[in-house]
Protein backbone atom coordinates (compact mmCIF):
# COMPACT_ATOMS: atom_id res chain seq x y z
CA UNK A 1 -38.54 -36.55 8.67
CA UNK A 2 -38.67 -35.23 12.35
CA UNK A 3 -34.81 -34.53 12.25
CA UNK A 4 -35.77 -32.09 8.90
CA UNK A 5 -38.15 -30.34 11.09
CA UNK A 6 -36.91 -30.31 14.30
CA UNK A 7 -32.79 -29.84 13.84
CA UNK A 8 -33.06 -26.31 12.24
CA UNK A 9 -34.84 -25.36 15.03
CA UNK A 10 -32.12 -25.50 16.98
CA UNK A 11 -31.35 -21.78 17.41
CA UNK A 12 -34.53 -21.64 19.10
CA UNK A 13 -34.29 -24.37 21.45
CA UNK A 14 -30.86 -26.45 21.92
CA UNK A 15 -32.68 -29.45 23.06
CA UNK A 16 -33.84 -30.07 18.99
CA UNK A 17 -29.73 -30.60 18.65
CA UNK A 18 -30.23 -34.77 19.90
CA UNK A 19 -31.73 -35.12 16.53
CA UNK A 20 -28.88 -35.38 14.98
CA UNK A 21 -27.44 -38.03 16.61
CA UNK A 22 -28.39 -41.24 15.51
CA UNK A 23 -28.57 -43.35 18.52
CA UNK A 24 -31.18 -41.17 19.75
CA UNK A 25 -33.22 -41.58 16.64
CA UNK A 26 -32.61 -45.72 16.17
CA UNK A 27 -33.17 -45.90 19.90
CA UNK A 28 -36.51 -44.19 19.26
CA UNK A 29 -37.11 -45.48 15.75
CA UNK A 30 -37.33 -48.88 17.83
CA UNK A 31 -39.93 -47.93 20.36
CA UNK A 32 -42.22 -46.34 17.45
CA UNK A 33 -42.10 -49.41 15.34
CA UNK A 34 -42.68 -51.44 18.92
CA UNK A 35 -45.71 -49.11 19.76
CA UNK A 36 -47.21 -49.25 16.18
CA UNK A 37 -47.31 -53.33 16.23
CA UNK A 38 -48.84 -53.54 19.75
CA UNK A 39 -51.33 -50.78 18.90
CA UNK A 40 -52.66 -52.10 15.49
CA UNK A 41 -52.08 -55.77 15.70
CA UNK A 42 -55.24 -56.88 17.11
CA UNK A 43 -57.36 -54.69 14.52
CA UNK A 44 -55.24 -56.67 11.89
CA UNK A 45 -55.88 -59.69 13.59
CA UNK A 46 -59.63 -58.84 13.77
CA UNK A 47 -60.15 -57.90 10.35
CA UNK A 48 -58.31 -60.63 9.00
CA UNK A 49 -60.51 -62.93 10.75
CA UNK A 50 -64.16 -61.10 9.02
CA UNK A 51 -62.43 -61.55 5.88
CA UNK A 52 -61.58 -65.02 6.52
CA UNK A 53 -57.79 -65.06 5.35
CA UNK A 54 -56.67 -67.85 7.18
CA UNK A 55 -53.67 -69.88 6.30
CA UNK A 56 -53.87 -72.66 4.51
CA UNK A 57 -51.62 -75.59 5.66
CA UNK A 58 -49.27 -78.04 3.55
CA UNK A 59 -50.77 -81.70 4.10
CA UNK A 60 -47.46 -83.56 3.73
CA UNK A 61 -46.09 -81.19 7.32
CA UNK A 62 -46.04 -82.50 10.86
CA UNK A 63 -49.97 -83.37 11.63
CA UNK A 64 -49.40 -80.99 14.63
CA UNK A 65 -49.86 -78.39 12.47
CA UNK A 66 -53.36 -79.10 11.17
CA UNK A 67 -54.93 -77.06 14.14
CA UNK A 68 -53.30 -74.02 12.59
CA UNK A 69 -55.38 -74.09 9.47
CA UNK A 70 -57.43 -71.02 9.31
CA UNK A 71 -55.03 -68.35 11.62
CA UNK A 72 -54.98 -65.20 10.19
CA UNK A 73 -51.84 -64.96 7.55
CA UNK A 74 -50.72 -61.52 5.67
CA UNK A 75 -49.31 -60.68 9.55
CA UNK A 76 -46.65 -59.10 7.06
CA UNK A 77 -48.57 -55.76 6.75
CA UNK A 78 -48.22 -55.38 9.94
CA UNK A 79 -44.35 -55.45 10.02
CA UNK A 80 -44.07 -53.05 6.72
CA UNK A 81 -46.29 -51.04 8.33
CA UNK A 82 -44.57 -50.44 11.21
CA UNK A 83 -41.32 -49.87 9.91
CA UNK A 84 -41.95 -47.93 7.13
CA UNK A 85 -43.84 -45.62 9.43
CA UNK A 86 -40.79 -45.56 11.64
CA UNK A 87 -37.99 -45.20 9.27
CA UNK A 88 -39.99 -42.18 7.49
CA UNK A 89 -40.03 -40.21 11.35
CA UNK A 90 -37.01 -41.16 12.44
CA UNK A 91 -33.98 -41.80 9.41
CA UNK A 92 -32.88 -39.18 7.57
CA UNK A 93 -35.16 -38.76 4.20
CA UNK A 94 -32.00 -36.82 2.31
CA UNK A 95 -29.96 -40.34 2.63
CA UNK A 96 -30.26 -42.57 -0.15
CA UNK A 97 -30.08 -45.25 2.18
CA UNK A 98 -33.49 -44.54 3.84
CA UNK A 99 -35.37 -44.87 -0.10
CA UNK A 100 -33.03 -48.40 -0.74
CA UNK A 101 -34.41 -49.52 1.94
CA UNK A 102 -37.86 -48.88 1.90
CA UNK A 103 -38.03 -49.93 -1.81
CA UNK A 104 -36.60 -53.56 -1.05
CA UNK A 105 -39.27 -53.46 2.05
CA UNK A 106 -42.06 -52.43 0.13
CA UNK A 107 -40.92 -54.40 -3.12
CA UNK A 108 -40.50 -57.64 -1.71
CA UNK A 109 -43.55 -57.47 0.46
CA UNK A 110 -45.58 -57.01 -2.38
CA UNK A 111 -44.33 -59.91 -4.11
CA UNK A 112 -45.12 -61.40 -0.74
CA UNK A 113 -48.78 -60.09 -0.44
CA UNK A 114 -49.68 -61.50 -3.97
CA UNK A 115 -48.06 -64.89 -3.28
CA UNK A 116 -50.11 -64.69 0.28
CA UNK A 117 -53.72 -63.58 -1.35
CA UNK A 118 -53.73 -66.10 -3.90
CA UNK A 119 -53.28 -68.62 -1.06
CA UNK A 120 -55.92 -67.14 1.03
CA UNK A 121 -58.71 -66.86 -1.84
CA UNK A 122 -57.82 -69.98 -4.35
CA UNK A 123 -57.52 -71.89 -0.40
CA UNK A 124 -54.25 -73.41 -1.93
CA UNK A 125 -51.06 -73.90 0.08
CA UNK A 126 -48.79 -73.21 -2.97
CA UNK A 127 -49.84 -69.79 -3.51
CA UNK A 128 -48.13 -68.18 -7.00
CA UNK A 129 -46.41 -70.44 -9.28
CA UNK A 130 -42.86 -70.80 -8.08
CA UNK A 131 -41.19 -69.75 -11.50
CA UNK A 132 -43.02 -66.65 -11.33
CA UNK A 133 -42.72 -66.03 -7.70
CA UNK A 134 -38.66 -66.34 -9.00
CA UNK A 135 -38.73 -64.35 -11.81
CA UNK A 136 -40.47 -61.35 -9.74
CA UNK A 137 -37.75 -61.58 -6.97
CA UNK A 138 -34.64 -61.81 -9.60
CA UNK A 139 -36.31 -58.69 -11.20
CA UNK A 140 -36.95 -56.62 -7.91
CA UNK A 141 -33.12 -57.96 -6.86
CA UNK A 142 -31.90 -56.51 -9.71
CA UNK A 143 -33.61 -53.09 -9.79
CA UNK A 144 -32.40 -52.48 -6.65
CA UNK A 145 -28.34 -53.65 -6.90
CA UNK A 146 -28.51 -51.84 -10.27
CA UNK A 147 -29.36 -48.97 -8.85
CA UNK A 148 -26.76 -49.14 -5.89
CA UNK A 149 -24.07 -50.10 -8.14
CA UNK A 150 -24.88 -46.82 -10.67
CA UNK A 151 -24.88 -44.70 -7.14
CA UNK A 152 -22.03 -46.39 -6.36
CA UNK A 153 -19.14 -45.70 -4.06
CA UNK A 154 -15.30 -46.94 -3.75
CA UNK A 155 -15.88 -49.63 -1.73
CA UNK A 156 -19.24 -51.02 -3.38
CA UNK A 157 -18.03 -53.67 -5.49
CA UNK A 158 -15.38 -54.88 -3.27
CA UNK A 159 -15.71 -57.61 -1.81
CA UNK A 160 -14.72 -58.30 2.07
CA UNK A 161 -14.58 -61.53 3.98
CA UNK A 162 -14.67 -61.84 7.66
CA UNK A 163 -10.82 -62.04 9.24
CA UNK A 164 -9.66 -60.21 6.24
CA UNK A 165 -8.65 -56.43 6.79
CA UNK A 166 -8.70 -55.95 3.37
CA UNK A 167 -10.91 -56.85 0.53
CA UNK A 168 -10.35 -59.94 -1.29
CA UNK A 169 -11.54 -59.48 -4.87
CA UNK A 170 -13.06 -56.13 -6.95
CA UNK A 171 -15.84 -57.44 -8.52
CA UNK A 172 -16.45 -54.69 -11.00
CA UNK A 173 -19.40 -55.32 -13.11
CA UNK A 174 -20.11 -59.08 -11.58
CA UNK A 175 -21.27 -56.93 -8.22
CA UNK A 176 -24.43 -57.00 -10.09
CA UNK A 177 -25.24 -60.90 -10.42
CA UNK A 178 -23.80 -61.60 -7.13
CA UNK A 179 -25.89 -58.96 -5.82
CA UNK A 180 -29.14 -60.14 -7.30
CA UNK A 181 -28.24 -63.86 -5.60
CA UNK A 182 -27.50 -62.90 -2.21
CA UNK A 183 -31.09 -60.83 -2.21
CA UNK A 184 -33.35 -63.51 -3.87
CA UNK A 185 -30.80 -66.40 -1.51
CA UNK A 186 -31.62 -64.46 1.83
CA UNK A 187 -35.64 -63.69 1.07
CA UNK A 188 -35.93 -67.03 0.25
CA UNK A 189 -33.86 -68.30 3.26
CA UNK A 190 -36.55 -66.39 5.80
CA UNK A 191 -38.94 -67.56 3.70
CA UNK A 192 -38.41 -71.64 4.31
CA UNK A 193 -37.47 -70.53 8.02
CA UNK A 194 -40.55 -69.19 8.78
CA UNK A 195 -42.76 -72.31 9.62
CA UNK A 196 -43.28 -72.67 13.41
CA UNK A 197 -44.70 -69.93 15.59
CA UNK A 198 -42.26 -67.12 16.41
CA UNK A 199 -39.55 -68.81 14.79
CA UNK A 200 -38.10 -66.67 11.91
CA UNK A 201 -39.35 -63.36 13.18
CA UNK A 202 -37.07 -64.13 16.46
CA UNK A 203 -34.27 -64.77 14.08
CA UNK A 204 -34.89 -61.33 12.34
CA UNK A 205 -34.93 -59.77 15.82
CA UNK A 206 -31.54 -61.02 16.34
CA UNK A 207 -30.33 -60.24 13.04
CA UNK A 208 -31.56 -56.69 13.51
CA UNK A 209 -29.66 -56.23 16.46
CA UNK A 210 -26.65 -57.75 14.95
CA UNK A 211 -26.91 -55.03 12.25
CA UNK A 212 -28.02 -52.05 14.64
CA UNK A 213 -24.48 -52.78 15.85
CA UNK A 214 -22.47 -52.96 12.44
CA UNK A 215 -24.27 -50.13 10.75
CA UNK A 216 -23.39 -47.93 13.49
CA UNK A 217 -19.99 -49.03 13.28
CA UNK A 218 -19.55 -48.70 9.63
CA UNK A 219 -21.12 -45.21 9.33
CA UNK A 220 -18.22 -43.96 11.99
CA UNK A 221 -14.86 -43.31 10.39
CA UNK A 222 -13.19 -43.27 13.26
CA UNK A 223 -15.10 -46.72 14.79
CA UNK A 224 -14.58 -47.87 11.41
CA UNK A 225 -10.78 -47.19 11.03
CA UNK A 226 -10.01 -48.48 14.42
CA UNK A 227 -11.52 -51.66 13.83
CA UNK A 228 -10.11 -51.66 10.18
CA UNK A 229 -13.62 -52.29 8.81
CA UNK A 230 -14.54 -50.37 5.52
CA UNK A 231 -15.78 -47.19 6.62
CA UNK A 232 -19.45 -45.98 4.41
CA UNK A 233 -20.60 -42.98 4.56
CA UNK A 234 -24.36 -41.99 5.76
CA UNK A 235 -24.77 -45.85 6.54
CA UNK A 236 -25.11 -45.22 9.90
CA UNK A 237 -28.57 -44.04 9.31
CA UNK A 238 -28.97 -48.04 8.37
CA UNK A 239 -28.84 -48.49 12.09
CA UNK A 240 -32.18 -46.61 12.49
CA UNK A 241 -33.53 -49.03 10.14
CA UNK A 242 -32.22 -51.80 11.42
CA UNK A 243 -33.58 -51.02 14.72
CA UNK A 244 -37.05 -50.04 13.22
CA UNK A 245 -36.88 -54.20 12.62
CA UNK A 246 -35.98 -55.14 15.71
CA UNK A 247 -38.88 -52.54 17.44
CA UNK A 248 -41.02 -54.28 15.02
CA UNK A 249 -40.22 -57.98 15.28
CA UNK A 250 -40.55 -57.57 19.05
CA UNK A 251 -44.22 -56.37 18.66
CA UNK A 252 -45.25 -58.81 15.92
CA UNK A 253 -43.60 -61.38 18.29
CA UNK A 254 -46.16 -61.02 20.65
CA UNK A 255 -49.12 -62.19 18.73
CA UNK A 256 -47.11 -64.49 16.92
CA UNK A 257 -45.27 -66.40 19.71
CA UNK A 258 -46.89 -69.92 20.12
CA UNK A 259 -50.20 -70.54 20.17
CA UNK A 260 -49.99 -68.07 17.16
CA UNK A 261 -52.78 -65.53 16.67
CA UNK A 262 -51.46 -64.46 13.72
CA UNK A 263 -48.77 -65.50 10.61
CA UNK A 264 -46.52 -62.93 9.15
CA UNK A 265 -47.25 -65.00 5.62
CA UNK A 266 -44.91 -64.58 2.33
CA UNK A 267 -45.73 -60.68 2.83
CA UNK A 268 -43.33 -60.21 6.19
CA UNK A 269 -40.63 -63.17 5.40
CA UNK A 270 -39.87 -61.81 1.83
CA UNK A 271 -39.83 -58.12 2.72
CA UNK A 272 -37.57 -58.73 6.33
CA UNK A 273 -35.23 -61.18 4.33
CA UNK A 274 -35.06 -58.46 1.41
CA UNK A 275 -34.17 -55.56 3.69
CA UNK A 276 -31.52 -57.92 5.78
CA UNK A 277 -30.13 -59.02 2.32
CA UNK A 278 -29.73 -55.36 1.06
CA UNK A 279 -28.36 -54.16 4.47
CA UNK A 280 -25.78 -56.57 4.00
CA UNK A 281 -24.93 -54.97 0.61
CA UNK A 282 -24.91 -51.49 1.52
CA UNK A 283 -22.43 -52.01 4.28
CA UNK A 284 -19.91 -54.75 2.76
CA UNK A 285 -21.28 -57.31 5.09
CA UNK A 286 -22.49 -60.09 2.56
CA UNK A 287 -19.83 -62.79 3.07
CA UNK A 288 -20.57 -61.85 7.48
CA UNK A 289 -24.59 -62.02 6.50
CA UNK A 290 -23.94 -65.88 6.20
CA UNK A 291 -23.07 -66.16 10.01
CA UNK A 292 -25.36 -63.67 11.43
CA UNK A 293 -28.34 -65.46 9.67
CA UNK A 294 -26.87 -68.51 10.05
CA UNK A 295 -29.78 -70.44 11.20
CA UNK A 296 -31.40 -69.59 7.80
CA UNK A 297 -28.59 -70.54 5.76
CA UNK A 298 -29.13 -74.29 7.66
CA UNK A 299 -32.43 -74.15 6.83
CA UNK A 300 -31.99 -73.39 3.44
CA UNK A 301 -28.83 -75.82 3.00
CA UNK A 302 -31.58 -78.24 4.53
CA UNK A 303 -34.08 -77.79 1.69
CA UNK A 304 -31.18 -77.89 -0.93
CA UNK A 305 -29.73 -81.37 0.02
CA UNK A 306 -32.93 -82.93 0.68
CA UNK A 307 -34.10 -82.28 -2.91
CA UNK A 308 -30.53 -83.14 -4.68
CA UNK A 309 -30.58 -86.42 -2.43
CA UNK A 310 -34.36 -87.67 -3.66
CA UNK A 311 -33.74 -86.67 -7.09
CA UNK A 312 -30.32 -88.29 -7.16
CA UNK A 313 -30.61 -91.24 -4.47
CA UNK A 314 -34.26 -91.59 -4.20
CA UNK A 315 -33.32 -91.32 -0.50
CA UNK A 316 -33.81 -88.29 1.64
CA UNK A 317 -31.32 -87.17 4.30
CA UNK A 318 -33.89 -85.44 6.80
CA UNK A 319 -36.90 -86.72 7.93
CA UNK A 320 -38.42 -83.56 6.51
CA UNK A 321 -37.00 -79.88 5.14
CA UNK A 322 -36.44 -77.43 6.32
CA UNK A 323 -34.56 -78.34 9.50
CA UNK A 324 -36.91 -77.39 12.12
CA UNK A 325 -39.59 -79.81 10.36
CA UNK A 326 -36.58 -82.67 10.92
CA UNK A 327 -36.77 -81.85 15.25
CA UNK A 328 -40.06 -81.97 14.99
CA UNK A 329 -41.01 -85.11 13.33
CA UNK A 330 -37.63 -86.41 15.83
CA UNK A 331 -39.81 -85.75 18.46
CA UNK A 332 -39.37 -82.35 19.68
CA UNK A 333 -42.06 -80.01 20.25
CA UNK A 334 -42.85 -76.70 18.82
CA UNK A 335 -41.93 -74.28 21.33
CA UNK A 336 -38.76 -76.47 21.63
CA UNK A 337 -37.31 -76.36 18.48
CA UNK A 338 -37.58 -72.55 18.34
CA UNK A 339 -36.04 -71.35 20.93
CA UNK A 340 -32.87 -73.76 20.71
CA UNK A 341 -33.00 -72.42 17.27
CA UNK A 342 -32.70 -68.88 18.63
CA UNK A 343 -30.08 -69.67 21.15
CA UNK A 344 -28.25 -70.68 17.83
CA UNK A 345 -28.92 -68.02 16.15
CA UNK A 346 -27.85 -65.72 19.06
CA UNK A 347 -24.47 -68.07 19.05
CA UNK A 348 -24.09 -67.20 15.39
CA UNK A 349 -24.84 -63.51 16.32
CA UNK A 350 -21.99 -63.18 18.61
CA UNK A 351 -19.88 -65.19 16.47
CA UNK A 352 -20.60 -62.67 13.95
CA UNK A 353 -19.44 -59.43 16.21
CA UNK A 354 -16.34 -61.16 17.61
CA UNK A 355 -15.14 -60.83 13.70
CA UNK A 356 -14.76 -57.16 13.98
CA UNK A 357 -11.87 -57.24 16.72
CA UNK A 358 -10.44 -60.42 15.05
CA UNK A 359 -8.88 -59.96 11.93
């Protein structure tokens, strides 16, 4: 929005011209989204409390947890909030991009927010019915890959795998399934990852930054052809976006780090996991999303075996799922678990990057 104000006015005054570049407006994009969490997170956090919506926790999870019962949950608004607000100032509203994005954000969250109220007024840990809670996020999923494939480009059902200059396969008219599982695979990956204090939003922040990085690249032809990645155009605005999340993970990271004052809820995991998942998509990064949110494909993988072992072997292979539950009950404490999980998922981060140069 400001660059459609401010950039015409350029004859005027040549200092409006920095609004056209995009690292100017990320850079700032990240600092409003920053400011906006740290300035309305403790009125969340207050009126959350007066209306009691305090999260309800599982009794079968580490007994640790107990004392959590009753911290303020829906910490998710929060995070839209900020975002949205920052992406709307600082991306350009002409791109396409910037409304994808902020209907996955807003479309997933409210899936989120209904799963999160029914826990908070029905006092149940389950929240909606898990078929439902499916079926909503395989219709949103498939809105919103629909829609990208019909405004599709060349490159938007080919698929690209890390090492590999060139795409491996042209999906055609499967882009559309595939799509639809990568974006209900990765909200529901954050999702399971968020259950220890600071955990999963750290492991957005680091994704975001991953993404800051590859947007940027991929909206540069000439970055893009020198590192022989497929070059999009106007997805370099993505990089505003993505560091919108970061700005905004950071903030909600400082009420949520341990002791927690607050839980981003169903509302923030589903919406950051959507918009990660549909990044990916827009920029030919879904095969590379696996190892820069690798720490929620292990958590996820964790959930998967543990259930196909009981039903199978009537054995289970972790002492809990997800993973981080498994450290715990082994012993480790809370604020240990999650930052050797984000040292791993910085690991898987770099990792990530190093594929540009080698391939």
């Amino acid at each position: 929005m400001l660059k459609e104000i401010f950039l015409p006015l350029i004859d005027k005054l040549t200092f409006f011209n920095i609004f056209q570049y995009i690292t100017f407006r990320a850079a700032y994009a990240a600092v409003t989204a920053l400011f906006l969490s740290l300035f309305f997170g403790p009125m969340l956090i207050e009126w959350l409390k007066k209306q009691k919506m305090g999260q309800e926790i599982r009794d079968d999870g580490p007994s640790t947890h107990q004392v959590k019962s009753g911290t303020p949950t829906m910490g998710g608004i929060l995070i839209i909030f900020s975002i949205v607000v920052s992406v709307l100032l600082w991306q350009d509203i002409k791109n396409i991009y910037t409304w994808i994005s902020i209907i996955s954000i807003l479309g997933f969250g409210l899936i989120g927010f209904v799963d999160d109220y029914l826990k908070v007024f029905k006092k149940n840990s389950a929240g909606m019915h898990a078929k439902f809670k499916f079926i909503a996020q395989i219709l949103l999923s498939l809105v919103i890959v629909t829609f990208i494939f019909v405004n599709s480009n060349k490159e938007t059902t080919l698929l690209y795998i890390p090492f590999f200059k060139y795409p491996v396969l042209d999906l055609s008219y499967f882009y559309i399934p595939f799509g639809v599982l990568l974006l209900v695979g990765t909200t529901n990956a954050v999702n399971l990852t968020d259950g220890l204090d600071g955990l999963a939003i750290g492991l957005v922040l680091l994704a975001g930054i991953a993404f800051a990085i590859l947007t940027y690249l991929t909206g540069r032809a000439d970055y893009a052809e020198y590192l022989q990645i497929p070059y999009i155009a106007g997805s370099g605005e993505l990089a505003i976006l993505s560091l919108a999340v970061v700005g905004a993970s950071v903030g909600f990271l400082w009420f949520n780090c341990h002791p927690a004052e607050i839980m981003m809820g169903d509302t923030g995991s589903l919406s950051l996991g959507g918009v990660i998942g549909v990044i990916a998509l827009l920029i030919k990064k879904e095969i590379l999303l696996i190892v820069v949110g690798g720490v929620f494909v292990l958590e996820a993988l964790s959930v998967i075996i543990q259930v196909i072992s009981y039903k199978k072997r009537k054995k289970r292979v972790f002492r809990m799922a997800p993973l981080h539950h498994h450290y715990e009950l082994g012993g480790w404490n809370e604020s240990k678990v999650v930052v050797r999980f984000w040292i791993l998922g910085g690991l898987f981060v770099i990792l990530s990057l190093s594929t540009l140069k080698i391939q």
